[in-house]
Every structure is written in structure tokens, then in C-alpha cells.
Protein backbone atom coordinates (compact mmCIF):
# COMPACT_ATOMS: atom_id res chain seq x y z
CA UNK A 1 0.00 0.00 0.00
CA UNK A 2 1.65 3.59 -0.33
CA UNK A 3 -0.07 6.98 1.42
CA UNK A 4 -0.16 9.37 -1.12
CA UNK A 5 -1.31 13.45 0.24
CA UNK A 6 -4.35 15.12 -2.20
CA UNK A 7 -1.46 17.73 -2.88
CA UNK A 8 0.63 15.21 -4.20
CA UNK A 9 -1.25 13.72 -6.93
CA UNK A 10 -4.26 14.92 -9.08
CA UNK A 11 -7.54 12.44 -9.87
CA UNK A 12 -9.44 11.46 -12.37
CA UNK A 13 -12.52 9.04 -12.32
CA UNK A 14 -13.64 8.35 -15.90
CA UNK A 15 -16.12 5.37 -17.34
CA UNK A 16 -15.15 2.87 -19.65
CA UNK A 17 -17.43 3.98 -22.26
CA UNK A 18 -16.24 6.69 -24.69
CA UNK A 19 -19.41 8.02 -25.27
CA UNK A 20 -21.05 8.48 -22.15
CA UNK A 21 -20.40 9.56 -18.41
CA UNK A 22 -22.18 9.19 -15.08
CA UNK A 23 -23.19 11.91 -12.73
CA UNK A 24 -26.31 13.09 -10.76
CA UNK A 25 -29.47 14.32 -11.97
CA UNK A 26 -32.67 15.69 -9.70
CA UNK A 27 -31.18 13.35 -6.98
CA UNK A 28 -30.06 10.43 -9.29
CA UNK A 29 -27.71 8.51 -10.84
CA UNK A 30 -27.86 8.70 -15.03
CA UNK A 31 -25.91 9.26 -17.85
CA UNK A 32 -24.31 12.56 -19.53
CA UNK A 33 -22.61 12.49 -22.69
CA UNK A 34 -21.27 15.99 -22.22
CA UNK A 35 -17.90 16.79 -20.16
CA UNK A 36 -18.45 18.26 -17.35
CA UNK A 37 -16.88 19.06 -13.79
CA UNK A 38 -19.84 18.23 -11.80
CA UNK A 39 -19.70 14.54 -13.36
CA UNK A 40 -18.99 11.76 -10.70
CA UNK A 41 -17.13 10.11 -14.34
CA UNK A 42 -16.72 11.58 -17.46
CA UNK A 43 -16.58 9.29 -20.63
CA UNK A 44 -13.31 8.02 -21.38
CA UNK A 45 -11.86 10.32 -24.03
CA UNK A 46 -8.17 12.51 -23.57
CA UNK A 47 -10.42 16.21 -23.15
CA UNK A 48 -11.52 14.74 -19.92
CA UNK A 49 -8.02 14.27 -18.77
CA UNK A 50 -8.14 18.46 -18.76
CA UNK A 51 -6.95 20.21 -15.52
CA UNK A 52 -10.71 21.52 -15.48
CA UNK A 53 -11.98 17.55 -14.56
CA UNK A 54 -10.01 16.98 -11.84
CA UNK A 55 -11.52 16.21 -8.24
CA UNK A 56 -10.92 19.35 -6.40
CA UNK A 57 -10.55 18.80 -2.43
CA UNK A 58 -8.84 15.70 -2.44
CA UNK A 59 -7.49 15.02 0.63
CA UNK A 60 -5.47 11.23 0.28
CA UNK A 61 -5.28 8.75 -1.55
CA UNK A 62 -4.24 4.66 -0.55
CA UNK A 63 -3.33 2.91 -3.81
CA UNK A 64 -2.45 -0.78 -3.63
CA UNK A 65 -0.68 -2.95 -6.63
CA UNK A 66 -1.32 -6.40 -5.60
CA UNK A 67 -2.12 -9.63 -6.93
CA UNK A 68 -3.87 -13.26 -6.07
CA UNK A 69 -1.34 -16.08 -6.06
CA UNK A 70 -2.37 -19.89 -5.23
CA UNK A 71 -0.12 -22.34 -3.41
CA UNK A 72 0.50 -25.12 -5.07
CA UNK A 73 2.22 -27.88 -3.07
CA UNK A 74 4.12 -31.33 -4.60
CA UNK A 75 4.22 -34.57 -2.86
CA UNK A 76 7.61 -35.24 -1.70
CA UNK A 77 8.76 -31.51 -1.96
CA UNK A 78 9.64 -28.81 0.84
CA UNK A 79 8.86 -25.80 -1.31
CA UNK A 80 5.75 -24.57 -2.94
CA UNK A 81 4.98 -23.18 -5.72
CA UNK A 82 3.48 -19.52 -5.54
CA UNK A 83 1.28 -19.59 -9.08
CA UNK A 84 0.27 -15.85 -9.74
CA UNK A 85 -3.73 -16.18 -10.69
CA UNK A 86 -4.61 -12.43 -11.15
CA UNK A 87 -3.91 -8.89 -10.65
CA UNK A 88 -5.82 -6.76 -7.50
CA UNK A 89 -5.71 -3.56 -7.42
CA UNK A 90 -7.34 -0.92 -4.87
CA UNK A 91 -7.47 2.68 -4.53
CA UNK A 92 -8.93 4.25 -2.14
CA UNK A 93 -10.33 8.03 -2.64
CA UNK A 94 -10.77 10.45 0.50
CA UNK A 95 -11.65 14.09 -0.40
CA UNK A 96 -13.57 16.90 1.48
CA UNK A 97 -17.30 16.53 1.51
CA UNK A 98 -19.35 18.88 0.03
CA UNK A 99 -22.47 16.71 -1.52
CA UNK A 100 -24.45 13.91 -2.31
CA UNK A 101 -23.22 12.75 -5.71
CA UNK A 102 -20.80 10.07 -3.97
CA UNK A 103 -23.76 9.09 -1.83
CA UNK A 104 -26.17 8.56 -4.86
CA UNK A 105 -23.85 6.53 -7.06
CA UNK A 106 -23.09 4.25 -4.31
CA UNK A 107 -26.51 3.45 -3.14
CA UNK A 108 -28.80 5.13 -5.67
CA UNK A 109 -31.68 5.92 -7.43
CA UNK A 110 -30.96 4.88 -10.71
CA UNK A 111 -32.54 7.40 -13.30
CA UNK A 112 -35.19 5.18 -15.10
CA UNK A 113 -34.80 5.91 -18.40
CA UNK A 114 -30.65 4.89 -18.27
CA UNK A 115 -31.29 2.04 -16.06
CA UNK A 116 -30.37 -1.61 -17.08
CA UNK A 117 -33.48 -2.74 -15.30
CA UNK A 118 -36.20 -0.62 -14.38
CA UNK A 119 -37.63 -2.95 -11.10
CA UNK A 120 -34.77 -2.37 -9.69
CA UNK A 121 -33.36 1.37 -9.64
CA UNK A 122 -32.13 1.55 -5.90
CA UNK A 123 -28.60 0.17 -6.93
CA UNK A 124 -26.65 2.73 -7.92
CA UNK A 125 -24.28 3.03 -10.69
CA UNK A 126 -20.78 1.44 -9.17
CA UNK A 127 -20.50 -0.71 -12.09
CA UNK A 128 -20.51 2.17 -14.77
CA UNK A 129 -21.97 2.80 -17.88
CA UNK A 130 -22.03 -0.19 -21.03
CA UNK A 131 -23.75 -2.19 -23.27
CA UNK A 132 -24.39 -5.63 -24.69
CA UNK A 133 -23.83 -7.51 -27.74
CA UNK A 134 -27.66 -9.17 -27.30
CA UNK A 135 -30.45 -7.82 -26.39
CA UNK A 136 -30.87 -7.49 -22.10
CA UNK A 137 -33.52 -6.13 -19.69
CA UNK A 138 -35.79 -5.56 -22.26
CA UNK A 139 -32.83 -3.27 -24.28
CA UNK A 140 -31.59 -3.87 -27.49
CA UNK A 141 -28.29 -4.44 -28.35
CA UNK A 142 -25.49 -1.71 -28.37
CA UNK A 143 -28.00 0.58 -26.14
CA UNK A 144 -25.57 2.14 -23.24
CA UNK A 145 -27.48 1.63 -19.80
CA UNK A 146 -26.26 1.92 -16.74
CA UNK A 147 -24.54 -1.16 -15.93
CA UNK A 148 -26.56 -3.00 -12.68
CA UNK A 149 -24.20 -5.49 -11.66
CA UNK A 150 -25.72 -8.88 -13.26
CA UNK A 151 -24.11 -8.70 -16.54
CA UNK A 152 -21.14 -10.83 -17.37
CA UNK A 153 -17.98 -8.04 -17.93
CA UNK A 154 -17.03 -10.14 -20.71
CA UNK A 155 -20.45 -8.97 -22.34
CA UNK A 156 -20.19 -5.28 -21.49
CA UNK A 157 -18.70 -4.46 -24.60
CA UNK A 158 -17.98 -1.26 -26.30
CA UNK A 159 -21.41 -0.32 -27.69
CA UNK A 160 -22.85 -3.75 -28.45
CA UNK A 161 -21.68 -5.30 -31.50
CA UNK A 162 -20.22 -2.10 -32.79
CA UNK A 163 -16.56 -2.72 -31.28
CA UNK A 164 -17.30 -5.83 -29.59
CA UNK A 165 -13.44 -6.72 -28.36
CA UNK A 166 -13.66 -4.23 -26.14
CA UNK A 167 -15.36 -3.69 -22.43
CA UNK A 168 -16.81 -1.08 -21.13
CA UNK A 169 -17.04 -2.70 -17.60
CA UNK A 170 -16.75 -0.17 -14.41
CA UNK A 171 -15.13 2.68 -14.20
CA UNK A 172 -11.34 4.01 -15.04
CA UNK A 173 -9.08 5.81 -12.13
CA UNK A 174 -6.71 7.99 -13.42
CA UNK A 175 -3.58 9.30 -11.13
CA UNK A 176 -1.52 11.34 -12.03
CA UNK A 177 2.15 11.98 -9.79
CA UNK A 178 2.65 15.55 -9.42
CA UNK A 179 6.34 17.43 -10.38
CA UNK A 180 8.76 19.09 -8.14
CA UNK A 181 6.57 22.39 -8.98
CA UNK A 182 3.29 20.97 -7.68
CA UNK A 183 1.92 20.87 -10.95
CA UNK A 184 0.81 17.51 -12.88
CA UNK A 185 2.67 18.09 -16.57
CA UNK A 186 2.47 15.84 -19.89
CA UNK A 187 5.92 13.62 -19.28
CA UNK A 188 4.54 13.34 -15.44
CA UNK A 189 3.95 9.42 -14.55
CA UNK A 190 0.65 8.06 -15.00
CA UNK A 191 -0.80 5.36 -12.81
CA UNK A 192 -4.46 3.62 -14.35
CA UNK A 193 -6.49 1.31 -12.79
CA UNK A 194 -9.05 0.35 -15.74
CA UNK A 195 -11.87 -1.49 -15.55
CA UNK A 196 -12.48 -0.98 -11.76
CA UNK A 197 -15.95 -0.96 -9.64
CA UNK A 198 -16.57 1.55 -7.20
CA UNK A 199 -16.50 -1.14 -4.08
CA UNK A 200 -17.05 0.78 -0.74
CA UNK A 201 -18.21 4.36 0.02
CA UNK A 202 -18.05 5.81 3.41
CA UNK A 203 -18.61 9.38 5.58
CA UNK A 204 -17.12 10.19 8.60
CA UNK A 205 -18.67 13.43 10.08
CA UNK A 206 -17.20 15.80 11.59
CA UNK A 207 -19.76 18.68 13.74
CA UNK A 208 -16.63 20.83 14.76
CA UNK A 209 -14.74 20.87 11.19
CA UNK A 210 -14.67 19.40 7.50
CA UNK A 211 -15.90 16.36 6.89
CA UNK A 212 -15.37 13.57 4.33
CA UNK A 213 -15.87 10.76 2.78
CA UNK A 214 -14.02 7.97 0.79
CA UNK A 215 -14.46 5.63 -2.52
CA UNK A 216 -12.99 2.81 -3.20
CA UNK A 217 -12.21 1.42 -6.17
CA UNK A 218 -11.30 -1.85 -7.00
CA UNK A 219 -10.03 -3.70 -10.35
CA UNK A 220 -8.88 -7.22 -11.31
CA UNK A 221 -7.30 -5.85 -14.62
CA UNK A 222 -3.78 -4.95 -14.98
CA UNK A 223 -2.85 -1.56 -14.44
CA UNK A 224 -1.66 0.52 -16.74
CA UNK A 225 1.48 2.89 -16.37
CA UNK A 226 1.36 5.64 -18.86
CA UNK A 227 3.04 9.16 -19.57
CA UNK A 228 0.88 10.53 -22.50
CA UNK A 229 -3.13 11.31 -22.16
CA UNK A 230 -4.14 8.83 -25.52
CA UNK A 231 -2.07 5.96 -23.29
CA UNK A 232 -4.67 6.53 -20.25
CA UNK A 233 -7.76 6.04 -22.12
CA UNK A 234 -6.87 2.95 -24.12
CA UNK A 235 -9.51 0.08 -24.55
CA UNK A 236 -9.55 -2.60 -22.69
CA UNK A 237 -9.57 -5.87 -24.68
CA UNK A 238 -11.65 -8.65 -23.73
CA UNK A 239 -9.01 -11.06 -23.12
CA UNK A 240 -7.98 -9.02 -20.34
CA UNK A 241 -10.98 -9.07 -18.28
């Protein structure tokens, strides 16, 4: 695990779809195909990656590289072997609290008219925005819905049918190591957690001062280390989910 301070880094949170983002509307969670800084994710494009999208009043962040290994063990051998399985990554968000969009995506409302399923809108939206090859929910194929957590990733693929190698599963975490100068510059390392689902959301109140509340994030994809903007918003192939 390594600490990182908000003033050390800057933060993105994008979806995996290019065309459309995630943020709050008349107190719930649906989709918006326009950039914008009030989005809890813009869509995954480089203009998003603008100093103008970045989460203001973030306080720390925990990120955490890790992976699954399995122990195999041979009859008539001391040692074992440690057989990497997959990749786990975390990062954990913290950042001053100042309203409910965090809140919403986590637990919900969906907004009907985006949602995967309509019964069932008190969800949230921590699996992103995507769409399906076949038809789902009642939805034909290609339609971008928010995601609600029963689809197989390896069917959440880049617009249906259109580019169909591709997922569009959860939600991309973009961080960005800040320079000497305090300032995040093209040439400045890139760390990207792709393909991640917004796992735990909590508040800690404070009466006397600021309070906050963290995300978490969590991917099984590899992360991606990057130094250019087009390198951070890459697709995601299915063979990698």
C-alpha cells in the first residue's frame, strides 16, 4: 500500500465507455454524454483528462498494486509453488465533503430511463456505464445503460456489436504523480487502474470541522502505467478481463 497526500497527486474518475459519463441528476444517478466538472465520471476520451476535470478537495489517496497467487504444493517436496492467478488492485479516494453525488452513485436511485433494469433502480451506478452484444432487460443491443451489476464483464462491450473486443465494464481511475513544482505536466507518470468498480463508500462526520468521505475502487485488470493522455484512455480488450 503507499499513502499518497491530495497535494501530491491529481484524480481522475472516468467510465469505460467513450461516449457516455455518469453523474447526478434531480437526486439520481444517469448518464451525460457531455464533459463536465460536476460529473462523478466523465466518458473516457483525452479532453476529460483536462486540468478543469479533476476532483478538487482531495485530501489522500491509498493505492495498492497487488495480486492473487495460489499455493500449489508437490508430494515429496519442501517448497511450494506460488502460481500468480490475477492482478488486485485498490485505490482508495478520501476528499472533502461537500455533496451527495458520492452518496447517490453508491446506493442510488438509478434514473429510469438509463437504467439496465427498471424494477430495480435503488442500486446505484458502481459498475458504470455499457452495453451488450444481445439484447438485455428488455434493451436492445449496443444501447448504453447503466450497468446493474448482473451482466457478465465479458459482455459489457464497447457499444454492443459495434466494437465488440472491447469492455466497457466499471469505471477508469486515473492518477496522475505531481512534479517538483506541484503541478501535474504531460511527461509526469501516470498510474491507471481500468476497468475498476466503485467497491465501498463511506462518511465520517465531523460537527466541529470538514468532513469527508471515501471511494474505493477496485479492479482485477492490470494496471496501466502511462506518460501521455491517448495511453490513459486505451480500450480494454476482452481477453484481459
Amino acid at each position: 500500500m503507499t499513502y499518497f497526500l491530495g497535494r501530491d497527486v491529481q484524480v481522475w474518475i472516468l467510465t469505460e465507455n467513450d461516449a457516455q459519463g455518469i453523474g447526478v441528476t434531480s437526486g439520481e444517478a444517469a448518464m451525460n454524454s457531455s464533459l463536465a466538472v460536476a460529473n462523478f465520471a466523465n466518458k473516457k476520451v483525452t479532453g476529460a483528462l483536462d486540468a478543469a476535470y479533476l476532483y478538487a478537495d482531495v485530501t489522500a489517496i491509498d493505492l495498492t498494486l497487488d495480486k492473487v497467487d495460489e499455493q500449489i504444493s508437490y508430494y515429496g517436496k519442501r517448497s511450494t509453488l506460488n502460481a500468480e492467478m490475477k492482478k488486485m488492485s485498490t485505490i482508495s479516494i478520501t476528499r472533502k465533503k461537500d455533496d451527495n453525488v458520492w452518496d447517490i452513485i453508491f446506493n442510488g436511485p438509478q434514473k429510469s430511463g438509463d437504467a439496465f433494469d427498471t424494477d430495480k433502480l435503488d442500486i446505484g451506478a458502481r459498475w458504470g456505464a455499457c452495453s451488450t452484444p444481445a439484447a438485455r432487460f428488455g434493451h436492445s443491443a449496443g444501447t448504453d445503460k447503466l450497468h446493474n451489476g448482473l451482466v457478465n464483464p465479458k459482455e459489457s462491450n464497447d457499444h454492443g456489436s459495434t466494437n465488440s473486443a472491447d469492455s466497457n465494464y466499471g469505471y477508469r481511475v486515473v492518477l496522475q504523480m505531481k512534479s517538483p513544482s506541484g503541478t501535474g505536466n504531460l511527461g509526469d507518470e501516470f498510474i491507471v487502474l481500468p476497468n475498476a468498480c466503485f467497491t465501498e463508500h463511506s462518511v465520517s462526520l465531523n460537527a466541529d470541522g470538514i468532513s469527508e468521505e471515501t471511494a474505493v475502487f477496485e479492479t482485477m485488470v492490470d494496471p496501466v502505467i502511462a506518460y501521455r493522455h491517448a495511453d490513459c484512455v486505451g480500450a480494454t480488450h476482452m481477453s484481459d478481463i
